[in-house]
Protein backbone atom coordinates (compact mmCIF):
# COMPACT_ATOMS: atom_id res chain seq x y z
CA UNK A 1 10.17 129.54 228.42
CA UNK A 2 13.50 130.83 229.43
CA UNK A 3 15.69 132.99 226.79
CA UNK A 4 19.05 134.77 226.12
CA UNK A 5 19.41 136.74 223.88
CA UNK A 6 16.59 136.12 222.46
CA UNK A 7 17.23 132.54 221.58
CA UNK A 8 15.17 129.97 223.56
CA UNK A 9 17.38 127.85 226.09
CA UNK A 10 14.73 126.21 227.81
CA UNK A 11 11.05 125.37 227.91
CA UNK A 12 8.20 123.44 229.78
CA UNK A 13 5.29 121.90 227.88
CA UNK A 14 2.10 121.82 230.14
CA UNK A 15 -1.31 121.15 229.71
CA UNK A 16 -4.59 120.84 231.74
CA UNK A 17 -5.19 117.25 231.60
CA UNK A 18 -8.56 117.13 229.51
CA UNK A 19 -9.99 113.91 231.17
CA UNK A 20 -10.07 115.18 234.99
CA UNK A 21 -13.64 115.22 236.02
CA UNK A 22 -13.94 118.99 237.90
CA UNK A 23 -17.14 117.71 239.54
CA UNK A 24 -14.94 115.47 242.02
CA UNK A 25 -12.37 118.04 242.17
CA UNK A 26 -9.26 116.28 240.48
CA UNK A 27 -8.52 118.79 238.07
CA UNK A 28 -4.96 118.45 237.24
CA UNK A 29 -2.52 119.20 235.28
CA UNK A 30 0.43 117.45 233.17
CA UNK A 31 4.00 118.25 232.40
CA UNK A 32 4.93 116.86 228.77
CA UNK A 33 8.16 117.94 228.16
CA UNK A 34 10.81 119.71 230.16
CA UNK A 35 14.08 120.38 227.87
CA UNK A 36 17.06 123.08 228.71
CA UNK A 37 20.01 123.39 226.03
CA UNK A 38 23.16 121.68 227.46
CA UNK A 39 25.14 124.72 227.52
CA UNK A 40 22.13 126.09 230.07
CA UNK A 41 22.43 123.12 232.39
CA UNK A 42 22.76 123.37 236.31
CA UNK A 43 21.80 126.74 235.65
CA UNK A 44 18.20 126.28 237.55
CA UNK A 45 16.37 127.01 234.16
CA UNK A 46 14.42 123.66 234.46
CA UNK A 47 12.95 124.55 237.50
CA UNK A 48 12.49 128.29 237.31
CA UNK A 49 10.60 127.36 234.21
CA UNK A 50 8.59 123.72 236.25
CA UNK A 51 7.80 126.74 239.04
CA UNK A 52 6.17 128.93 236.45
CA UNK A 53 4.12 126.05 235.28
CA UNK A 54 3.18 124.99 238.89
CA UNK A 55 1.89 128.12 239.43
CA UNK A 56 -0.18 128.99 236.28
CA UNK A 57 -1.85 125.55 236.69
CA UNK A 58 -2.51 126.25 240.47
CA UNK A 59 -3.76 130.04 240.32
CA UNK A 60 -5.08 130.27 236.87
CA UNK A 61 -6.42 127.10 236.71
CA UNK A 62 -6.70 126.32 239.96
CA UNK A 63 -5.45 122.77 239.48
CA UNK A 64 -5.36 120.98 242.34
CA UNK A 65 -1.72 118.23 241.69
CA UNK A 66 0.70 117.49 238.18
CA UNK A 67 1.35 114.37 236.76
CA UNK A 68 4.68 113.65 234.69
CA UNK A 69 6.09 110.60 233.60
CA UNK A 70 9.94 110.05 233.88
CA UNK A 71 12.23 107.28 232.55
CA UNK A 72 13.06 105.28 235.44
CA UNK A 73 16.90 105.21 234.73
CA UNK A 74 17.04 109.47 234.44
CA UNK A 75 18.78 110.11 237.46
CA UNK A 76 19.24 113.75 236.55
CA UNK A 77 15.35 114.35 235.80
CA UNK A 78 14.35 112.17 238.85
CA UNK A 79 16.82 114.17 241.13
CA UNK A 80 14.94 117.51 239.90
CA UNK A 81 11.69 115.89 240.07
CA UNK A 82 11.59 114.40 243.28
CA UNK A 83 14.49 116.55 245.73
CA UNK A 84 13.66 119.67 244.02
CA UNK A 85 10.69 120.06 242.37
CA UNK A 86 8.95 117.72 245.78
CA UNK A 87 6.96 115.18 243.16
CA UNK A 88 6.52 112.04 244.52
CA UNK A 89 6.48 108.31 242.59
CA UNK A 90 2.56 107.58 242.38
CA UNK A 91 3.11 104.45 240.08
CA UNK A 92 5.51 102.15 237.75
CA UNK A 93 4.13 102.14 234.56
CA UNK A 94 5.50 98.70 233.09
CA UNK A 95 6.70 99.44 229.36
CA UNK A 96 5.53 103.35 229.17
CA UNK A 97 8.08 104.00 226.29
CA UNK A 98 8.06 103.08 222.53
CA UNK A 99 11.67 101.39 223.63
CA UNK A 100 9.72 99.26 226.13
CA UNK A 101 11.47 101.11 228.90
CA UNK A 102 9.29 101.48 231.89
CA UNK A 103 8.00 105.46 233.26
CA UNK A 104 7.47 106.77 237.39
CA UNK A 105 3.95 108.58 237.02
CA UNK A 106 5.06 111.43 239.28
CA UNK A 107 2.81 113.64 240.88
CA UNK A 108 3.13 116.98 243.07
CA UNK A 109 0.14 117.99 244.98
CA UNK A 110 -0.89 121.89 244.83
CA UNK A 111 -3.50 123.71 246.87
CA UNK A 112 -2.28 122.35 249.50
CA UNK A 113 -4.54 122.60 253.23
CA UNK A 114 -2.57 125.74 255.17
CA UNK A 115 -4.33 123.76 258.06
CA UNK A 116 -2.75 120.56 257.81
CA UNK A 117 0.64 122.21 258.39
């Protein structure tokens, strides 16, 4: 959550996904919801507040990628996600939204191998 002056300007909604099976090691976590007031835009709220997230699903709960889904026509949240943020398009989900609009299932790997450079 990011404030000023004690009023909330921005905020990440995160959650270990509950269906990852630990035993073959794909614990991961998902992003939900992302939102920064408009006055706090271009600011770098969004992802000083995507980092924290990263990071408490890595090292507390040792998470191992993050899904998201994105609207395929938000340029501004796919230009954070993907040249950013470094989440990648895993799949088109045909008709994700109540709207019928389709989603990118995004994902960013964590725990990365130091070995493999």
């Amino acid at each position: 959550m990011a404030e000023e002056n004690g009023e909330v300007v921005g905020y990440v909604l995160a959650k270990m996904d509950d269906e990852s099976n630990e035993k073959e090691g794909d614990l991961h976590g998902h992003i939900t919801s992302v939102s920064v007031l408009r006055t706090h835009r271009r600011l770098g709220l969004a992802k000083k507040v995507m980092d924290y997230a990263h990071d408490s699903m890595e090292k507390v709960q040792d998470g191992k990628y993050i899904s998201l889904h994105v609207r395929v026509s938000n340029r501004a949240a796919l230009g954070l996600y993907r040249d950013r943020l470094k989440y990648q398009v895993h799949d088109r989900v045909v008709g994700y939204y109540a709207d019928g609009e389709d989603a990118f299932e995004m994902r960013k790997e964590l725990q990365l191998d130091p070995a493999a450079g």
